[in-house]
Protein backbone atom coordinates (compact mmCIF):
# COMPACT_ATOMS: atom_id res chain seq x y z
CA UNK A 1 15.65 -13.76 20.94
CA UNK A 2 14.47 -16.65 19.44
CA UNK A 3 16.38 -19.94 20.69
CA UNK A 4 17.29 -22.36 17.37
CA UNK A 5 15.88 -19.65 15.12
CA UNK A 6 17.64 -16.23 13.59
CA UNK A 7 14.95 -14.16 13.78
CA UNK A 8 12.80 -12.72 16.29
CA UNK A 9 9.16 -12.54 16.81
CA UNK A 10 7.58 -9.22 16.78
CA UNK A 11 4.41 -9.92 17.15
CA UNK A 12 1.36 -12.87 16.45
CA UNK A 13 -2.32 -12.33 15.59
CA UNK A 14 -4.91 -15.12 15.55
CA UNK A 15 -8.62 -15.46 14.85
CA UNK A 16 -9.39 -19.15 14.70
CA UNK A 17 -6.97 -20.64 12.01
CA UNK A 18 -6.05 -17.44 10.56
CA UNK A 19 -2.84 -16.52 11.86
CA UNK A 20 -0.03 -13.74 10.85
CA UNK A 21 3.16 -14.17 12.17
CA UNK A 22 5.75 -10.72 11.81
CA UNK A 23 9.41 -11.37 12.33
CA UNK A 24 12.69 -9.48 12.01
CA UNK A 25 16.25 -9.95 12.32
CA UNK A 26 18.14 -9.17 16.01
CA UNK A 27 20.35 -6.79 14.35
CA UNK A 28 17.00 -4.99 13.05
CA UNK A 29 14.51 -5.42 16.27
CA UNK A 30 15.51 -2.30 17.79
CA UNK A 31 13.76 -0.59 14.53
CA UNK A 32 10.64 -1.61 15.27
CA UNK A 33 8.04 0.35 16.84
CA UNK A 34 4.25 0.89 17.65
CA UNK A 35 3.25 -2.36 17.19
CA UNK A 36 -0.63 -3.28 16.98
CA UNK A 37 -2.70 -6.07 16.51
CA UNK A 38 -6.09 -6.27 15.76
CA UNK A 39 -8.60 -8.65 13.81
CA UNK A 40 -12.39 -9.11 12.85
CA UNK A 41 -15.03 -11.63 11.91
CA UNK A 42 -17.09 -11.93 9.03
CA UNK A 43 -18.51 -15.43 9.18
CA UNK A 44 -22.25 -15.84 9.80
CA UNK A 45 -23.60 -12.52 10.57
CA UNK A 46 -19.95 -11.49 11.44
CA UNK A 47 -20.22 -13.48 14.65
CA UNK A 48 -17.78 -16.54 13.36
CA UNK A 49 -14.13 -16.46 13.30
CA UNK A 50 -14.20 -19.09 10.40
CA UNK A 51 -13.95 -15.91 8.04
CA UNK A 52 -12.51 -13.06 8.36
CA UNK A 53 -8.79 -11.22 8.79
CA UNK A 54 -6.04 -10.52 11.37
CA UNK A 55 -3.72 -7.08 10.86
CA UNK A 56 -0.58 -6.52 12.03
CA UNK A 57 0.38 -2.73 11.86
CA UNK A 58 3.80 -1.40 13.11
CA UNK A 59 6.58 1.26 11.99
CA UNK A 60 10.28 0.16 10.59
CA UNK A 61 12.17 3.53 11.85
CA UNK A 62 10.56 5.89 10.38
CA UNK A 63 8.51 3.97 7.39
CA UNK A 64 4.72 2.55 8.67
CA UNK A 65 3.85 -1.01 7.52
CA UNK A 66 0.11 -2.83 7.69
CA UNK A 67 -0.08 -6.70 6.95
CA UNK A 68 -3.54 -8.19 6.85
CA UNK A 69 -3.79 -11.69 6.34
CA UNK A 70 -7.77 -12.88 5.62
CA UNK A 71 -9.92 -15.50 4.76
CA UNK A 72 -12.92 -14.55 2.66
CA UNK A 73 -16.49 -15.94 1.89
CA UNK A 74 -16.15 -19.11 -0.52
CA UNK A 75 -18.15 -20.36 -3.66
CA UNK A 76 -18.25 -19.22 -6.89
CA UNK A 77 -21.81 -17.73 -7.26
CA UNK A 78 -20.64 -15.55 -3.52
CA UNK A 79 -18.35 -13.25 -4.98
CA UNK A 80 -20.62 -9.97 -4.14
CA UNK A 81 -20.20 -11.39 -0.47
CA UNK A 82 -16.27 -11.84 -1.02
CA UNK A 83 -16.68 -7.86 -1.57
CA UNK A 84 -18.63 -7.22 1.41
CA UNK A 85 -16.00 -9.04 3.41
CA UNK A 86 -13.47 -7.20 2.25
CA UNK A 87 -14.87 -3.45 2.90
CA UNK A 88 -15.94 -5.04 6.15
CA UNK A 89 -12.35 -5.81 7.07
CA UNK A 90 -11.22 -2.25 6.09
CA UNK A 91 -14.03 -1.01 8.58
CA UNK A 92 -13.36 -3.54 11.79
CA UNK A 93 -9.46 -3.55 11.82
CA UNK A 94 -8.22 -1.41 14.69
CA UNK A 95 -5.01 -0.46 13.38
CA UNK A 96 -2.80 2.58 12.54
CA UNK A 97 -3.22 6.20 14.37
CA UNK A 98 -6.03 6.46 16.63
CA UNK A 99 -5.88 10.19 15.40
CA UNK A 100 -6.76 9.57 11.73
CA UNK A 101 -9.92 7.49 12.47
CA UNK A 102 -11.41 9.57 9.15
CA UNK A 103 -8.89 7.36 7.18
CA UNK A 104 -9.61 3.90 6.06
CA UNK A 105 -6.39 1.45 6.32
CA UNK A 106 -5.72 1.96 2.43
CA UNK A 107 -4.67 5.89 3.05
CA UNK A 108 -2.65 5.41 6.90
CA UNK A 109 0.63 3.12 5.79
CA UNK A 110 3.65 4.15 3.94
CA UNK A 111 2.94 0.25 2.64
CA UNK A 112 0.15 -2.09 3.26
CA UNK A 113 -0.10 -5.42 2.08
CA UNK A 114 -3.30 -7.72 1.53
CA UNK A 115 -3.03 -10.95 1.41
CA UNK A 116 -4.42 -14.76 2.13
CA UNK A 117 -7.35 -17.25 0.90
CA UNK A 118 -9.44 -14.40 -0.88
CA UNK A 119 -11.53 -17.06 -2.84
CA UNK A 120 -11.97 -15.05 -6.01
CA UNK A 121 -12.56 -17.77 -8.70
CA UNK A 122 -12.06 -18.35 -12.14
CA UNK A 123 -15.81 -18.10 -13.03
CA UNK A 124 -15.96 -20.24 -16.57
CA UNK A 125 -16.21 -24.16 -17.79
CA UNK A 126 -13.95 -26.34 -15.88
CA UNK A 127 -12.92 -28.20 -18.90
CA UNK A 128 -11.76 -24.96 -20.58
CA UNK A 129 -9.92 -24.21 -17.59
CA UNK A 130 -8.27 -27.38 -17.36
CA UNK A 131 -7.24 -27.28 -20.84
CA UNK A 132 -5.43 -24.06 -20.62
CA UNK A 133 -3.83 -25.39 -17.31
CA UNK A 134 -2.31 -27.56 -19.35
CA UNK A 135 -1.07 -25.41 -21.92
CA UNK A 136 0.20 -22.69 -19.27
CA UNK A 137 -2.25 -20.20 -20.56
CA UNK A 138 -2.79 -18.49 -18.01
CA UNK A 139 -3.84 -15.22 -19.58
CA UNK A 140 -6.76 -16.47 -21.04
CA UNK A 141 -7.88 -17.72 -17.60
CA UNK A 142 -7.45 -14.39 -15.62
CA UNK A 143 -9.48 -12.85 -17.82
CA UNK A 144 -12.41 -15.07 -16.32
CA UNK A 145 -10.75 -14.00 -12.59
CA UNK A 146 -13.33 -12.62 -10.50
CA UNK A 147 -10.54 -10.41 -8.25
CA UNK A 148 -9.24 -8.49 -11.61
CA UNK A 149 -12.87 -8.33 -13.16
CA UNK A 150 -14.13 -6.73 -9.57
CA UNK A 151 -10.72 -4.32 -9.14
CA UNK A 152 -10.95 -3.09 -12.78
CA UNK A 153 -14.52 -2.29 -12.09
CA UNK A 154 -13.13 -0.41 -8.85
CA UNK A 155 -15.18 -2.64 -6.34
CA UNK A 156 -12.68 -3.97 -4.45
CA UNK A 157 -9.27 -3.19 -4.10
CA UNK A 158 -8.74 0.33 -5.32
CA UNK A 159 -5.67 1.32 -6.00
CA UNK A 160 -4.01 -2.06 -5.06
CA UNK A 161 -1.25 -3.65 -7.04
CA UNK A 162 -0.27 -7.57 -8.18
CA UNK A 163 2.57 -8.77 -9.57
CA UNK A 164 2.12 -10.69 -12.98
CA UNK A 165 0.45 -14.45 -11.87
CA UNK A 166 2.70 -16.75 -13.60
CA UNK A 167 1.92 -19.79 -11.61
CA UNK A 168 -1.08 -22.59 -12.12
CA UNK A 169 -4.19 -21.69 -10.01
CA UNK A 170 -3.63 -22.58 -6.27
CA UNK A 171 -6.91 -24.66 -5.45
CA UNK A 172 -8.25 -27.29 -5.79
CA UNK A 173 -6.08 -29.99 -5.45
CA UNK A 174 -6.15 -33.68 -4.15
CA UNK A 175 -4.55 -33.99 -0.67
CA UNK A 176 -0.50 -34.76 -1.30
CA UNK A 177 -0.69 -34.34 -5.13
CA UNK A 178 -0.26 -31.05 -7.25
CA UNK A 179 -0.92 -33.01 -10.66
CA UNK A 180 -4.49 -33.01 -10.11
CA UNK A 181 -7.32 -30.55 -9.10
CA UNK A 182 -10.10 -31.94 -7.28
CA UNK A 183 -12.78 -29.83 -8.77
CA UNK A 184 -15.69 -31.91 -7.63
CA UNK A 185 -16.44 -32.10 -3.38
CA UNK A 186 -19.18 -34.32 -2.95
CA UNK A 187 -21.93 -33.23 0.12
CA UNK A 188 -24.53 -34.81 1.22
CA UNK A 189 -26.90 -33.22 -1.14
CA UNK A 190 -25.30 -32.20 -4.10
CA UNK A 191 -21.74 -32.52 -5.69
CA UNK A 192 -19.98 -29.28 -5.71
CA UNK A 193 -17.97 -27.57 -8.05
CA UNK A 194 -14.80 -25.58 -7.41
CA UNK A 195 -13.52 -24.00 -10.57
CA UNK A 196 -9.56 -24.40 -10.24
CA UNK A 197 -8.73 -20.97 -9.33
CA UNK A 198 -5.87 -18.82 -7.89
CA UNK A 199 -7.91 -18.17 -4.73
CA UNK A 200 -4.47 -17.29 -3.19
CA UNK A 201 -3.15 -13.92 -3.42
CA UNK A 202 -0.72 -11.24 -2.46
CA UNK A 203 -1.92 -7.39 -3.18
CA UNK A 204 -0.22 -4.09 -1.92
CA UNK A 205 -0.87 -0.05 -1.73
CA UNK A 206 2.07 1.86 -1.12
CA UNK A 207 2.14 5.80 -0.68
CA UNK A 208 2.88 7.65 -3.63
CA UNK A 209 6.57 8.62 -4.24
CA UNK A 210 7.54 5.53 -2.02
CA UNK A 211 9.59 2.52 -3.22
CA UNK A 212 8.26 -0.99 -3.28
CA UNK A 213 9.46 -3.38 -5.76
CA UNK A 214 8.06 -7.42 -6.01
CA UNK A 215 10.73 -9.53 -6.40
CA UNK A 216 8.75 -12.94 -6.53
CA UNK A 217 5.73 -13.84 -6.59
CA UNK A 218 4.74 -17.70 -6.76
CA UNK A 219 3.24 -21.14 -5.24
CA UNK A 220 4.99 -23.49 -3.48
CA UNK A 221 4.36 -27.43 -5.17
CA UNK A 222 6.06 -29.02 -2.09
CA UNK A 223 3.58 -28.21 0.42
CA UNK A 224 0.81 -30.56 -0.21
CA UNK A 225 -0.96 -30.93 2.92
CA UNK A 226 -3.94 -28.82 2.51
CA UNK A 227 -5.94 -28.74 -1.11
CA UNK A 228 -4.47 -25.09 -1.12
CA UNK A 229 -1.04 -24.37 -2.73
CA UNK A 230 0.65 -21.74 -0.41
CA UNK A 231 1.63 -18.74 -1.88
CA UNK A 232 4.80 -16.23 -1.49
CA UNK A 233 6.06 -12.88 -2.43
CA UNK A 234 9.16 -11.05 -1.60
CA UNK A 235 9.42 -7.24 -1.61
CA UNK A 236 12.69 -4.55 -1.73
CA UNK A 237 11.10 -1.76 0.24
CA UNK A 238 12.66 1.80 0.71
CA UNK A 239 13.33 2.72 3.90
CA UNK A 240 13.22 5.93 5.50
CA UNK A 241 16.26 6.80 7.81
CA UNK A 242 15.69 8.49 11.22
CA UNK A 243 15.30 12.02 10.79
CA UNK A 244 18.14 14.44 11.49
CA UNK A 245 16.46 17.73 11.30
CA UNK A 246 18.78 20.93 11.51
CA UNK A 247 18.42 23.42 13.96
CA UNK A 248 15.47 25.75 12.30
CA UNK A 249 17.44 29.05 10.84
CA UNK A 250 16.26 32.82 9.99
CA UNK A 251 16.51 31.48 6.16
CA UNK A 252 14.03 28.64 6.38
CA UNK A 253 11.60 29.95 8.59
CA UNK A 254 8.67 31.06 6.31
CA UNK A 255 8.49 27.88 4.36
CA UNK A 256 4.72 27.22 3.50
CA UNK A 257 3.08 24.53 1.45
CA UNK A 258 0.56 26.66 -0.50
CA UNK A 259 -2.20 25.65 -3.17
CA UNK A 260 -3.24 27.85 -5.93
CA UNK A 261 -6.49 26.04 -6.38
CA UNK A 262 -7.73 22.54 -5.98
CA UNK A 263 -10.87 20.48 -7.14
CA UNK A 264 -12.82 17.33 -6.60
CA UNK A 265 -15.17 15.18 -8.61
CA UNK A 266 -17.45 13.60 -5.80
CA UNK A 267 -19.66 11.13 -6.14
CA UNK A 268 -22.60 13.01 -4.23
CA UNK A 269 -26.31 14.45 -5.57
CA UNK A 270 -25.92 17.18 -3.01
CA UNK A 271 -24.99 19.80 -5.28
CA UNK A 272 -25.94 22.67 -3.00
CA UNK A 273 -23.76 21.67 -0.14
CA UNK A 274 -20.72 23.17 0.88
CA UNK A 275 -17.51 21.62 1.51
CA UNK A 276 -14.91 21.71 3.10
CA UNK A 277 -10.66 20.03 3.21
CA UNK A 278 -8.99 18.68 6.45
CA UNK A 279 -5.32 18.35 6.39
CA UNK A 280 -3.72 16.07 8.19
CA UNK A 281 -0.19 15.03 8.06
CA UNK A 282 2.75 14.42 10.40
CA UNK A 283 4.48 17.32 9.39
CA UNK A 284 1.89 19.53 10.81
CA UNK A 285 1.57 20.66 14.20
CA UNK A 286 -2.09 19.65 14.54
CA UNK A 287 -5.08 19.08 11.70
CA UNK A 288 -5.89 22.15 9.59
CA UNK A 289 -8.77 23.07 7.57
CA UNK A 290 -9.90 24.85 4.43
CA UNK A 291 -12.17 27.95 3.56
CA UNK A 292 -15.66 26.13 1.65
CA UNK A 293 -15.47 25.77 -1.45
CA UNK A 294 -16.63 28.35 -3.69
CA UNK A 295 -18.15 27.30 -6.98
CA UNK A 296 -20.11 24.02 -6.79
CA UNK A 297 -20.89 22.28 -10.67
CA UNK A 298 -23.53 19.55 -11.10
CA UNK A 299 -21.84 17.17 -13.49
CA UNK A 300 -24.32 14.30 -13.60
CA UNK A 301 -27.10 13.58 -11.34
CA UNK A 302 -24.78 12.00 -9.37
CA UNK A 303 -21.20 13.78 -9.23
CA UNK A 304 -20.57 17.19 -8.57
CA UNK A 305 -17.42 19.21 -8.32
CA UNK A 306 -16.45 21.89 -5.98
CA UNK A 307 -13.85 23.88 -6.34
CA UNK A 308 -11.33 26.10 -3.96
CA UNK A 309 -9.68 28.96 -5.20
CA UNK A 310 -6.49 29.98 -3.25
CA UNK A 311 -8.12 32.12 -1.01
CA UNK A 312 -10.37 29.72 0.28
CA UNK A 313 -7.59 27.10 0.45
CA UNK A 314 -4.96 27.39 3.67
CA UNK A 315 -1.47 27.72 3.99
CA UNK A 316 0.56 25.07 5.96
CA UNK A 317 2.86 25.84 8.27
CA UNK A 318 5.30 22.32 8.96
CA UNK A 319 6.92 21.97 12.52
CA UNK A 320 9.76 21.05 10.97
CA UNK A 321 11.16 23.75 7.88
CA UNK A 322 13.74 21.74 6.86
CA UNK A 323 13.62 20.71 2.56
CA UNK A 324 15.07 16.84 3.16
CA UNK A 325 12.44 16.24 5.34
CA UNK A 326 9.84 17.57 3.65
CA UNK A 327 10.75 15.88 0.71
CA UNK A 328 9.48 12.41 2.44
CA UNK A 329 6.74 13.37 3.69
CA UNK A 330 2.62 13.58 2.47
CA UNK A 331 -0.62 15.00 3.06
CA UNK A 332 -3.46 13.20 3.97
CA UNK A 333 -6.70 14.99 2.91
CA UNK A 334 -10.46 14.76 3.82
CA UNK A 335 -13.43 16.41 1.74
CA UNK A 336 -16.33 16.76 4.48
CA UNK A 337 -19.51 18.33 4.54
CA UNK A 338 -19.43 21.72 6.12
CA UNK A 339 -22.28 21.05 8.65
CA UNK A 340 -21.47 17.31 9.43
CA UNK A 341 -18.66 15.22 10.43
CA UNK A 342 -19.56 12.81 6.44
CA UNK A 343 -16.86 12.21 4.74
CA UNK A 344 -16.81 12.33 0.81
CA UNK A 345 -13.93 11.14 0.13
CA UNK A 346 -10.07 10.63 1.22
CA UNK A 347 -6.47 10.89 -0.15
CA UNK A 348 -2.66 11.00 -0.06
CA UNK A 349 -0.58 13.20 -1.66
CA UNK A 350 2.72 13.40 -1.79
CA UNK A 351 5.61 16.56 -1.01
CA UNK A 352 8.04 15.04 -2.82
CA UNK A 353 9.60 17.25 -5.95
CA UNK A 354 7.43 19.91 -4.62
CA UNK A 355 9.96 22.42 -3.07
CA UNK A 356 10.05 24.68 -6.32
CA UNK A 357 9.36 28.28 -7.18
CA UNK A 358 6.34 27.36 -9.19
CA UNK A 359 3.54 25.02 -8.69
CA UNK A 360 3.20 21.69 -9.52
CA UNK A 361 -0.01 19.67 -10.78
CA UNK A 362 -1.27 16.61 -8.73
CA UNK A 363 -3.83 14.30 -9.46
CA UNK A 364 -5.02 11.57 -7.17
CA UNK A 365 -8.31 8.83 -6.40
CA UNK A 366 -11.04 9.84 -3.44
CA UNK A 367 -11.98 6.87 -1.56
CA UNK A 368 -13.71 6.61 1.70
CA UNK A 369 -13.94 2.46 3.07
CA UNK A 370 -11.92 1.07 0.35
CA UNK A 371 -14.72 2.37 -2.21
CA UNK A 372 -14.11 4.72 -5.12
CA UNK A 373 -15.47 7.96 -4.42
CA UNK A 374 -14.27 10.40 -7.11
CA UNK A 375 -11.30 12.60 -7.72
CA UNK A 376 -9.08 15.32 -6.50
CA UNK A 377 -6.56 17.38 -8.76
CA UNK A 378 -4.80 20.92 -8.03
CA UNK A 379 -2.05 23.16 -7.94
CA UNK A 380 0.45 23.01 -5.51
CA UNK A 381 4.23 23.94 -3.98
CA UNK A 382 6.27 23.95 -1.03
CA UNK A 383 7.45 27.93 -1.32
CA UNK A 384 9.96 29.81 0.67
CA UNK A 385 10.46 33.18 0.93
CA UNK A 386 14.35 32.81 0.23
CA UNK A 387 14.34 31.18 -3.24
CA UNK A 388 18.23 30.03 -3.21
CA UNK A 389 16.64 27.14 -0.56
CA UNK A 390 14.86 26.09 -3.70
CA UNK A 391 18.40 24.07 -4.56
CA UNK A 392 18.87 22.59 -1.16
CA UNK A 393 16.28 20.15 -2.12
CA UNK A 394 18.34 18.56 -4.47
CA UNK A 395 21.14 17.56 -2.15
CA UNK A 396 22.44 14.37 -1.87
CA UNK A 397 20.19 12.14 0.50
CA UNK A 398 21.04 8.90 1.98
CA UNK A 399 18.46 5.80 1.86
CA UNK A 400 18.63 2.59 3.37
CA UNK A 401 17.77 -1.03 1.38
CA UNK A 402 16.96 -3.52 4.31
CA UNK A 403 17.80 -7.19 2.91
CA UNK A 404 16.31 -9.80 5.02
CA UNK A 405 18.22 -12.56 2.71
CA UNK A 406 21.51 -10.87 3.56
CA UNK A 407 23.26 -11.19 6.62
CA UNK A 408 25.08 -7.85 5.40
CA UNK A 409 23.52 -4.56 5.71
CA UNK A 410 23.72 -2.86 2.34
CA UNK A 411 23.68 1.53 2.10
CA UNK A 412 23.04 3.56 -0.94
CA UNK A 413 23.95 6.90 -1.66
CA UNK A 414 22.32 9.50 -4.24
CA UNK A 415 23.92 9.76 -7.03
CA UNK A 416 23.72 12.09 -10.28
CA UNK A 417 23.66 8.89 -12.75
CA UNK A 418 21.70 5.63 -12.67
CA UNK A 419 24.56 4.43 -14.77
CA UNK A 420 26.77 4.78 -12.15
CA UNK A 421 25.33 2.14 -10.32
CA UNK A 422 27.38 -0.73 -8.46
CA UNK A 423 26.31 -3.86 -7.32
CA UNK A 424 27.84 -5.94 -4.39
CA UNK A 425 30.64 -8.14 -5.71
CA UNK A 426 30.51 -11.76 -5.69
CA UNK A 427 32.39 -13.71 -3.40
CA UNK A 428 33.96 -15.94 -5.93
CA UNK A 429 34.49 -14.27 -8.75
CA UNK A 430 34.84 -10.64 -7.20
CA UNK A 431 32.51 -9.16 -10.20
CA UNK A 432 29.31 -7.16 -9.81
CA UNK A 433 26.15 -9.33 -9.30
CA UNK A 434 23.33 -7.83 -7.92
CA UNK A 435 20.32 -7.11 -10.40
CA UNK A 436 18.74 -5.87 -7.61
CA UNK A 437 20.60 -2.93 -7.44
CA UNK A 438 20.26 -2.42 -11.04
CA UNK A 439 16.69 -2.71 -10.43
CA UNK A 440 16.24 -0.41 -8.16
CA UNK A 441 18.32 2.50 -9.82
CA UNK A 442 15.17 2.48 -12.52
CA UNK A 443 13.68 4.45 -9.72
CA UNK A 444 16.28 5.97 -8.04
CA UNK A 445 19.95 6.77 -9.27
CA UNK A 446 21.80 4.95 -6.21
CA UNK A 447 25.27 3.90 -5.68
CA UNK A 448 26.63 1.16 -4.13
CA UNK A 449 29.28 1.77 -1.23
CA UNK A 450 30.78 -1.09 0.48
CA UNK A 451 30.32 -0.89 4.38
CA UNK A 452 34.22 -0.82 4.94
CA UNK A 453 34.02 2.94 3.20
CA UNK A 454 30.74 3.98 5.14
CA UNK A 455 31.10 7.42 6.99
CA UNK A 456 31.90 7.13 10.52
């Protein structure tokens, strides 16, 4: 417990003033599990703390979370550095499964969030930028960002997400004002200029078929210490319950996840070189891997595809045949060379609405240390040999919505209709209220049951 404070520390990670701070409710600590810290430095020649990130990885019953909070190389004409510093922090962090070392951080978390003083700047005329400040144009401006230019060019940040900016750029400002941006910094040799620029962000990557929603996402103007306004975001994240997994039966015994043929753009000259897949994934017993492939195209002189028929592809056996929790879980998947330990290229994919009779298409991005290194599409299903356990799929399942803003603990249950949706009632007016809940049913059809009518 915290004395004076109602929530609990889980955990702090420091490198110099870079700090992340993870905290959770009493009623909630009991959740949390496999807690690791780890951070790295990429000041001058990686030797200074000044720059660089802290992590915080842990699991929330059974749902994995990463936090890294960074601070990256600054000035305007340094934003091939910022880039470095970024893969380099994907590299140095020790966090996650010591087992899936193959894995960068973006492909080991349900969720992973990346945030802190990233120093991407608005790279155009100060005057300009000023002038659309003041009209609350941001648009215009963000097309001169150097984060979005950079992640639409797939250099940094792949397959990360950010919530509309709506807010004026968070630096420069004068100490204890937020009317005016201090754009000039005066040295000793030359007068600098810092572009006003939303150098503060907040990015995620969740797993496919997972649910994470951004609430907010904003500055505070009442902090006005530092010549940085502080960001903030809020998130509704699904939560996976504990797993109850039925006593294995003669029915559900030969379930097997089976491909029918899968293939990979790579971005590789080695044409000639067989590949091969690695499997890894919770819901195996241990890490399984594929046939080489057996055709090998030359697209351009740099990209080539292989592909795997079914017979060079394996069949997975899970530990655990049961169709609820199969539903949750994913495949992580590794193209290597066949006479080396290289990696092309890594992926998740997800099981989820694949217990059918019939197989279903996936399509996802290769990336091996946070860069971009092709594709990987195929066929695939979760088959049993008794095809009536293709319906138990489709039973109701229960999900859990943590609210941290809530002293109440708030349950959902599947239901067959979004529209049949509920929200908690208000305590004055005794009406629904919660747009949350509305939100969320977009995704998922839930329902709303009061904790008085829970189950016992």
């Amino acid at each position: 417990m915290c004395p004076g404070f109602p929530e609990c520390r889980v955990t702090l990670s420091s490198l110099w003033g870079i700090r992340l701070t993870v905290l959770v409710k009493p009623d909630h600590q009991h959740r949390i599990s496999n807690v690791r810290t780890s951070s790295v430095k990429t000041g001058i020649a990686n030797a200074l703390g000044n720059k660089g990130a802290v992590g915080v990885s842990f699991y929330f019953s059974n749902t994995c979370f990463c936090f890294i909070n960074s601070h990256l190389t600054s000035g305007t004409e340094k934003m091939l550095r910022r880039n470095q510093n970024y893969h380099d922090i994907l590299k140095g962090l020790n966090l996650g499964s010591k087992g899936l070392s193959v894995f960068d951080l973006t492909n080991q978390f349900h969720h992973l969030y990346f945030l802190g003083d990233l120093n991407y700047r608005v790279e155009w005329n100060v005057q300009d930028i000023l002038q659309h400040i003041n009209k609350k144009d941001y648009a215009t401006l963000l097309k001169y960002d150097q984060l979005m230019e950079q992640q639409n060019k797939d250099e940094v940040f792949v397959g990360f997400k950010e919530s509309e900016i709506t807010f004026p750029p968070t630096y420069r400002y004068e100490l204890g004002l937020r009317s005016v941006y201090a754009y000039k910094k005066i040295k000793k040799t030359k007068i600098r200029i810092n572009e006003p620029s939303w150098c503060d962000r907040v990015l995620w990557r969740s797993y496919p078929g997972t649910y994470n929603e951004n609430i907010t996402y904003g500055c505070s103007k009442d902090i006005v210490t530092s010549d940085h306004s502080p960001v903030f975001a809020t998130f509704l994240v699904g939560i996976l319950p504990p797993s109850t997994i039925a006593e294995p039966s003669q029915d559900n015994q030969n379930i097997k996840i089976s491909f029918l043929e899968v293939e990979a753009t790579i971005m590789t000259s080695m044409c000639g070189r067989n590949f091969v897949i690695e499997f890894h994934s919770s819901c195996l017993e241990a890490k399984v891997v594929s046939k080489t492939n057996g055709v090998c195209e030359q697209l351009t002189m740099k990209e080539v595809r292989p592909v795997w028929k079914s017979e060079n592809l394996p069949e997975l056996v899970p530990i655990f045949p049961d169709s609820s929790y199969l539903e949750d879980q994913h495949l992580l998947l590794s193209l290597k060379s066949e006479d080396s330990d290289e990696s092309y290229g890594e992926c998740v994919v997800e099981l989820k609405d694949k217990f059918t009779s019939h197989y279903v298409r996936f399509s996802t991005i290769l990336t091996h240390h946070g860069h971009k290194t092709g594709y990987l599409r195929g066929q695939m299903h979760i088959k049993a040999k008794d095809e009536s356990l293709y319906g138990s799929a489709k039973k109701i399942r229960t999900y859990e919505l943590i609210s941290f803003d809530d002293p109440n603990r708030i349950q959902y249950y599947d239901s067959d209709s979004a529209s049949a949706v509920l929200s908690p009632p208000s305590a004055t007016t005794g009406s629904p209220t919660g747009t949350r809940v509305k939100t969320l049913a977009r995704e998922f059809p839930f329902q709303f049951v009061p904790i008085n009518q829970w189950p016992k």
